[in-house]
Protein backbone atom coordinates (compact mmCIF):
# COMPACT_ATOMS: atom_id res chain seq x y z
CA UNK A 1 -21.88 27.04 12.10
CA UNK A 2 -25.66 27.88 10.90
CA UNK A 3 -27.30 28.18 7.78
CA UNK A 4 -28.18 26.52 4.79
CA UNK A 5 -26.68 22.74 3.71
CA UNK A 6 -24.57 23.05 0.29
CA UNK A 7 -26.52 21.29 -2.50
CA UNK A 8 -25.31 18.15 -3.66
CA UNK A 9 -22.52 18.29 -5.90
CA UNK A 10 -24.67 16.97 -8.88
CA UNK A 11 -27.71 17.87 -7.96
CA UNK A 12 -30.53 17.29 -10.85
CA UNK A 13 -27.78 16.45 -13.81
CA UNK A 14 -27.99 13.15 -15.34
CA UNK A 15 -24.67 10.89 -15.44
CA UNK A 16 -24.28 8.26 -18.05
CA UNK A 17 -21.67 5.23 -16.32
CA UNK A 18 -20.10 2.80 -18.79
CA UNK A 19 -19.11 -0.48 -17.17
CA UNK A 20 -21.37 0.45 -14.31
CA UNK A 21 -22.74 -3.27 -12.88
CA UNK A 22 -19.69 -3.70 -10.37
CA UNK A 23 -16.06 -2.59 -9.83
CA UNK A 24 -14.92 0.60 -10.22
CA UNK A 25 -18.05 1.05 -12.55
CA UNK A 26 -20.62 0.59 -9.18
CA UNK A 27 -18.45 2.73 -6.94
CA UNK A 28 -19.12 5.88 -9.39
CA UNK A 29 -22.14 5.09 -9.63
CA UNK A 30 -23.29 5.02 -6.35
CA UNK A 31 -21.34 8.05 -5.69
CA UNK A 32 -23.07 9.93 -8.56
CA UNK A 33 -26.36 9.00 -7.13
CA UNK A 34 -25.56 10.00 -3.75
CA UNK A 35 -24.21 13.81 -4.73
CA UNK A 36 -27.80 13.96 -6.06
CA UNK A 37 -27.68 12.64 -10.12
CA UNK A 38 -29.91 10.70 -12.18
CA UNK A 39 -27.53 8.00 -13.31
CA UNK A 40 -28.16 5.22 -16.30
CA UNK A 41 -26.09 2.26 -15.20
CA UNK A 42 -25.08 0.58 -18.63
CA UNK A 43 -23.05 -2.61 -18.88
CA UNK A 44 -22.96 -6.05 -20.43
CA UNK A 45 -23.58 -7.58 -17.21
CA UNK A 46 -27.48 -7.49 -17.02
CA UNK A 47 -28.17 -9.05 -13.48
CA UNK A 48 -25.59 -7.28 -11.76
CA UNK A 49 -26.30 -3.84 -13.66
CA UNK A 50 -30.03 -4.15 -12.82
CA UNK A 51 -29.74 -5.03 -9.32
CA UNK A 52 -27.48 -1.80 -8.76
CA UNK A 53 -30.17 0.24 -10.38
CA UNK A 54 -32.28 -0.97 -8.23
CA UNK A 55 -30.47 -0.42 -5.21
CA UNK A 56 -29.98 3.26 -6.43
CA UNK A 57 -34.12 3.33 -6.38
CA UNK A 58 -36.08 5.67 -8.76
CA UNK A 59 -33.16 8.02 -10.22
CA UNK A 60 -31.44 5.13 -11.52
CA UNK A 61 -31.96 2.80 -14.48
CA UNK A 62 -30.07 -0.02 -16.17
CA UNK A 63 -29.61 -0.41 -19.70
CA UNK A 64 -27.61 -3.39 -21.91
CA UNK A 65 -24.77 -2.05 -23.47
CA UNK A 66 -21.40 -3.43 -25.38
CA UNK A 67 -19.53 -0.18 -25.45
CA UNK A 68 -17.85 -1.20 -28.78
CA UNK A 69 -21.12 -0.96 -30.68
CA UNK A 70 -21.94 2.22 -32.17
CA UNK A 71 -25.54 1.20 -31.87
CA UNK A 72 -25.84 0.54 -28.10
CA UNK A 73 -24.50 4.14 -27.61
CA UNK A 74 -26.91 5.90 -29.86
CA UNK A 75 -29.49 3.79 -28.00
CA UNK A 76 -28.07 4.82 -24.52
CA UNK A 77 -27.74 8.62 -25.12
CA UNK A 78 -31.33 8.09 -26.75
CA UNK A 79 -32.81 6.53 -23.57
CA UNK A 80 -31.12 9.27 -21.26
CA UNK A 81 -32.47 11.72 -23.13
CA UNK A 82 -35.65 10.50 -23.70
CA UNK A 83 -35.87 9.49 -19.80
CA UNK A 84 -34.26 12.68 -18.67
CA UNK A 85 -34.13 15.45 -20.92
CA UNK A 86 -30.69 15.86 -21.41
CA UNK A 87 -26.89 14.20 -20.22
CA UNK A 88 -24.65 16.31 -18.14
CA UNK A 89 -22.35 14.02 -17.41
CA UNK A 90 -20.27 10.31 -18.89
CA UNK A 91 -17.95 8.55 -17.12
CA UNK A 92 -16.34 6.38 -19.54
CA UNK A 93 -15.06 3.38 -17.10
CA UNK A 94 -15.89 -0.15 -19.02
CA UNK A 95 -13.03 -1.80 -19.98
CA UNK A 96 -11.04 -5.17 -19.21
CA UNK A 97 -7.39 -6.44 -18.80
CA UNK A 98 -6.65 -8.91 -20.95
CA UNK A 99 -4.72 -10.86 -18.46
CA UNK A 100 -0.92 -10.02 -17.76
CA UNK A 101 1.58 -11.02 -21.19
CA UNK A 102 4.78 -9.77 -22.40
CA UNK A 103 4.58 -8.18 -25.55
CA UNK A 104 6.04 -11.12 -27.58
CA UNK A 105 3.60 -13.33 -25.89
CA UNK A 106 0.13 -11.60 -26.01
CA UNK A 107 -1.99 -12.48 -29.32
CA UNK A 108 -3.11 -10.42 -32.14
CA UNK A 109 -6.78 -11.36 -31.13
CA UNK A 110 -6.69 -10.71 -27.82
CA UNK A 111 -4.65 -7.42 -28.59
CA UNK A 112 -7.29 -6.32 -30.85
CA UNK A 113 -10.03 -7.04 -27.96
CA UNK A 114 -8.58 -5.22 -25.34
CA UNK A 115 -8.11 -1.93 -27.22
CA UNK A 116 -11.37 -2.57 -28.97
CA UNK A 117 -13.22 -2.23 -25.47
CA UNK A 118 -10.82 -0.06 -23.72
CA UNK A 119 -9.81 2.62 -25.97
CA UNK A 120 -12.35 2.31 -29.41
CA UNK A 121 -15.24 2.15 -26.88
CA UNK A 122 -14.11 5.72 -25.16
CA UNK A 123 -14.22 6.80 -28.52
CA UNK A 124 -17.22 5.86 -29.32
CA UNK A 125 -18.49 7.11 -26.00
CA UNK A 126 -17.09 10.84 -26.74
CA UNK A 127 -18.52 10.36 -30.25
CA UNK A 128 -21.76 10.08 -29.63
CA UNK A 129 -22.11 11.62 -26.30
CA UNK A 130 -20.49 15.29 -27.27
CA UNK A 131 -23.44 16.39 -29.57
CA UNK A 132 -25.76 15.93 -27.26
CA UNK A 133 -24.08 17.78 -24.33
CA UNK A 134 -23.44 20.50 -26.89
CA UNK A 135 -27.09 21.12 -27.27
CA UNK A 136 -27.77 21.37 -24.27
CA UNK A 137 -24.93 23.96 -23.55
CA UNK A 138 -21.86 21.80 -22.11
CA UNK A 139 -21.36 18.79 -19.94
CA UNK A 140 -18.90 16.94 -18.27
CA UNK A 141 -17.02 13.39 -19.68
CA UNK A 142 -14.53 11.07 -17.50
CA UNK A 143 -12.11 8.59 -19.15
CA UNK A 144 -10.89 6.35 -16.77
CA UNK A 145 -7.74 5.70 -18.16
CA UNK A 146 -5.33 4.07 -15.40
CA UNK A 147 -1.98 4.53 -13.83
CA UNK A 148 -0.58 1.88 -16.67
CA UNK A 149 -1.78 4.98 -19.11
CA UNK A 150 1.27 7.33 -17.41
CA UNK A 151 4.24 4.04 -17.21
CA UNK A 152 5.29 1.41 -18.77
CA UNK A 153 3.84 -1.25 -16.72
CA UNK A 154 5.24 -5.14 -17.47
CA UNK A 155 2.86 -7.36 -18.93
CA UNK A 156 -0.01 -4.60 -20.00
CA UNK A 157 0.92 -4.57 -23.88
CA UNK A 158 -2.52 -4.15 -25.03
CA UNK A 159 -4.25 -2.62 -21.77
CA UNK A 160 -1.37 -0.02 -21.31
CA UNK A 161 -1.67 0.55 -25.01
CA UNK A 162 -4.97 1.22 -24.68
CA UNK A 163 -4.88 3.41 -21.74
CA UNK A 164 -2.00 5.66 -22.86
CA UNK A 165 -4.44 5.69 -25.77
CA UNK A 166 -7.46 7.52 -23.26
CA UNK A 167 -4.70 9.69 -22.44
CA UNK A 168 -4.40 10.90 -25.27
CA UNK A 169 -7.70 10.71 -26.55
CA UNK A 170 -9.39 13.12 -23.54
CA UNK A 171 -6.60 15.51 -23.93
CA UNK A 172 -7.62 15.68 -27.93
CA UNK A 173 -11.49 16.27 -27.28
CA UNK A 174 -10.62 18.62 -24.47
CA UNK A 175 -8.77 21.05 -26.87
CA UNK A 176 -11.64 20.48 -29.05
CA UNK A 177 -14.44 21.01 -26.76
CA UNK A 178 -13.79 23.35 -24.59
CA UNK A 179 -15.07 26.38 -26.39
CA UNK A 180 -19.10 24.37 -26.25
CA UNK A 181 -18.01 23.96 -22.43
CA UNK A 182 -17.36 20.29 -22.68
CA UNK A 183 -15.08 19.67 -19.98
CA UNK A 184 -12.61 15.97 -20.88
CA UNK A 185 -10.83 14.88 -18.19
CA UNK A 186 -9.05 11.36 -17.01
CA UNK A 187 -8.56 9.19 -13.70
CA UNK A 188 -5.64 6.90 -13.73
CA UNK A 189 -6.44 4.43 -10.80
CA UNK A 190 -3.37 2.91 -9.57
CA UNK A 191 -3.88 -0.68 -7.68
CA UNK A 192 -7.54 -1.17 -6.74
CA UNK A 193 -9.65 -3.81 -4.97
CA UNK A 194 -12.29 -4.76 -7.56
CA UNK A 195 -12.97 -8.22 -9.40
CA UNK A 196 -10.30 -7.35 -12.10
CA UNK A 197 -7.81 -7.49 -9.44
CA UNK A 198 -9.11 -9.98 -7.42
CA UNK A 199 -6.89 -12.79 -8.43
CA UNK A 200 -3.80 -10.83 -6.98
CA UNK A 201 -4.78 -11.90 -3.43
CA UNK A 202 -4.11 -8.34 -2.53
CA UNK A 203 -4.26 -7.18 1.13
CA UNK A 204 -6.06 -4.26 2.24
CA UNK A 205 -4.07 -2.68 5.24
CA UNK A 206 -1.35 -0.47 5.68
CA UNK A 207 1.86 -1.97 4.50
CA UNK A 208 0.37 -4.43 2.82
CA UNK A 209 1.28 -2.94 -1.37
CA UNK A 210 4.89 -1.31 -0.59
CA UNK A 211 5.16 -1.02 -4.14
CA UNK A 212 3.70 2.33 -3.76
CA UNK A 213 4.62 5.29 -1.37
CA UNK A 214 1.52 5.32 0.40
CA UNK A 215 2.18 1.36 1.13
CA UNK A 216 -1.44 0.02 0.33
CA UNK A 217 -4.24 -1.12 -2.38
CA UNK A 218 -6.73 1.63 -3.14
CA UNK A 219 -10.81 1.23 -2.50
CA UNK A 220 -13.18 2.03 -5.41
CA UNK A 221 -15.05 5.12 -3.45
CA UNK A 222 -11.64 6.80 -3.41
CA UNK A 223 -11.98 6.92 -7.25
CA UNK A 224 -15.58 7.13 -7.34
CA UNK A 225 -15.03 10.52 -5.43
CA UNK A 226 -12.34 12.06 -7.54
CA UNK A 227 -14.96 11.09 -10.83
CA UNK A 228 -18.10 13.21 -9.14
CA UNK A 229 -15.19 16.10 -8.11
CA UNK A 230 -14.48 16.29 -11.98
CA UNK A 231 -18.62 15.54 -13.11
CA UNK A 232 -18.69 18.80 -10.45
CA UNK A 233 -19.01 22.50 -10.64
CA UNK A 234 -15.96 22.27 -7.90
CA UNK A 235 -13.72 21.58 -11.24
CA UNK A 236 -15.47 24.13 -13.58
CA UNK A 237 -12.09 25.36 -14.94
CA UNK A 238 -10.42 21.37 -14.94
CA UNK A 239 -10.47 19.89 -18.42
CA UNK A 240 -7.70 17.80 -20.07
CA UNK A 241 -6.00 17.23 -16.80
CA UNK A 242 -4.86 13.76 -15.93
CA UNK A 243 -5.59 12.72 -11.97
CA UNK A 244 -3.60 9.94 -11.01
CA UNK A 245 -5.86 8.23 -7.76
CA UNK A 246 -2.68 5.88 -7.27
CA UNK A 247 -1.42 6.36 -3.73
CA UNK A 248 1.73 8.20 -5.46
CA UNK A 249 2.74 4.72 -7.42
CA UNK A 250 3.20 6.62 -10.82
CA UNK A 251 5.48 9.67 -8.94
CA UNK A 252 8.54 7.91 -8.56
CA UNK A 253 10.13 4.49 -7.46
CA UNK A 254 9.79 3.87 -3.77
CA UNK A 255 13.18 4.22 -1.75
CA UNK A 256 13.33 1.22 1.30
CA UNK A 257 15.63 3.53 3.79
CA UNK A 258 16.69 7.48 3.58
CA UNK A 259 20.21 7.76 1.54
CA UNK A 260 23.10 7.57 4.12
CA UNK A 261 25.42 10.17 2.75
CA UNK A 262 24.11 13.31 1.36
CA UNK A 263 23.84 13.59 -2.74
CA UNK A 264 26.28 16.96 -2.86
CA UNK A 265 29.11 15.09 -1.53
CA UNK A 266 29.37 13.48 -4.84
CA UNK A 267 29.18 16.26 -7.42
């Protein structure tokens, strides 16, 4: 087959990540940058933010950022813009777990921290972000919500809270947005190797997570690539959807052996 290469998938648009230093974050990141954006890396996590940038060379820059502060987002859609011209694109991805408690035994405080990062700073993201795509005639946002944000996951009180909350949240500014072609849209990772999960002591071959269909723990590039599919033109009629990247854990439970009599028999 001749003829000329397709253009990278994001070719010249500029890509805001939240959360960007490492995880999840760093795998969209790098993705972004290699389909051909200008990404700002933003994150609390200065060293490891700046080094990324780095490694992403010219088209990437780092910038401090507590996501829960309406004043480091107006400063980082006024450094994109001021950088770049314009953003095309946010992938709203910082957030933390709060550690694994029962709903009787998780605090207020911590509670209050988790959906204060996780949910109020995706608000705060769309917020501030959304009049600036509109003016420069539409754009593209990412929540990444998780696959705790489509069950009822034990333990998560506040971090499912939170990311049933995202759920909700893009399918609201979706509806609301879509007429200024502002497309909202959210991942829902299932079980992924990055430092939040780190502490599991989770393998990473076949067989090794039967607690989902597919039998194993994700890797962060097969998120990062569903987020640049839905930062893309190849989803140009995608917003509000919700793309579980969870190895079909949220489809149903997993079944050890095939039933031995056949389900009609019974009826």
């Amino acid at each position: 087959m001749t003829g000329r290469p397709a253009d990278p998938a994001l070719r010249d648009r500029t890509v805001l990540v939240t959360g960007g230093a490492r995880g999840l974050g760093a795998a969209a990141a790098r993705a972004a940058a290699a389909a051909g954006a200008r990404v700002l890396v933003t994150d609390v996590l200065a060293d490891e933010g700046a080094a990324l940038a780095r490694e992403l060379g010219d088209r990437a820059r780092f910038l401090h950022h507590d996501v829960t502060s309406e004043d480091d987002w107006r400063a980082a859609v006024a450094y994109a813009t001021a950088t770049w011209g314009r953003i095309d694109g946010l992938v709203n991805n910082a957030g933390v777990s709060g550690g694994l408690h029962a709903v009787e035994e998780q605090t207020a405080e911590e509670f209050r921290r988790v959906v204060d990062i996780d949910l109020t700073g995706v608000f705060l993201g769309l917020r501030t972000v959304i009049p600036a795509m509109r003016e420069s005639g539409g754009g593209s946002i990412v929540n990444v919500s998780s696959a705790a944000g489509l069950m009822g996951l034990v333990g998560t009180a506040g971090y499912g809270a939170a990311k049933w909350g995202v759920r909700g949240l893009t399918r609201i500014a979706a509806v609301e947005q879509a007429a200024a072609r502002v497309r909202v849209n959210s991942v829902h990772p299932g079980m992924i190797h990055t430092p939040m999960t780190a502490h599991l002591g989770l393998g990473t071959g076949e067989g090794d997570y039967p607690a989902v269909p597919m039998g194993r723990v994700g890797a962060p590039g097969e998120i990062a690539r569903a987020v640049v599919f839905l930062l893309s033109d190849a989803a140009s009629y995608v917003t509000g959807a919700e793309l579980a990247v969870d190895g079909g854990w949220t489809t149903g439970p997993v079944r050890a052996t095939a039933p031995t009599t056949d389900p009609q028999e019974d009826r």
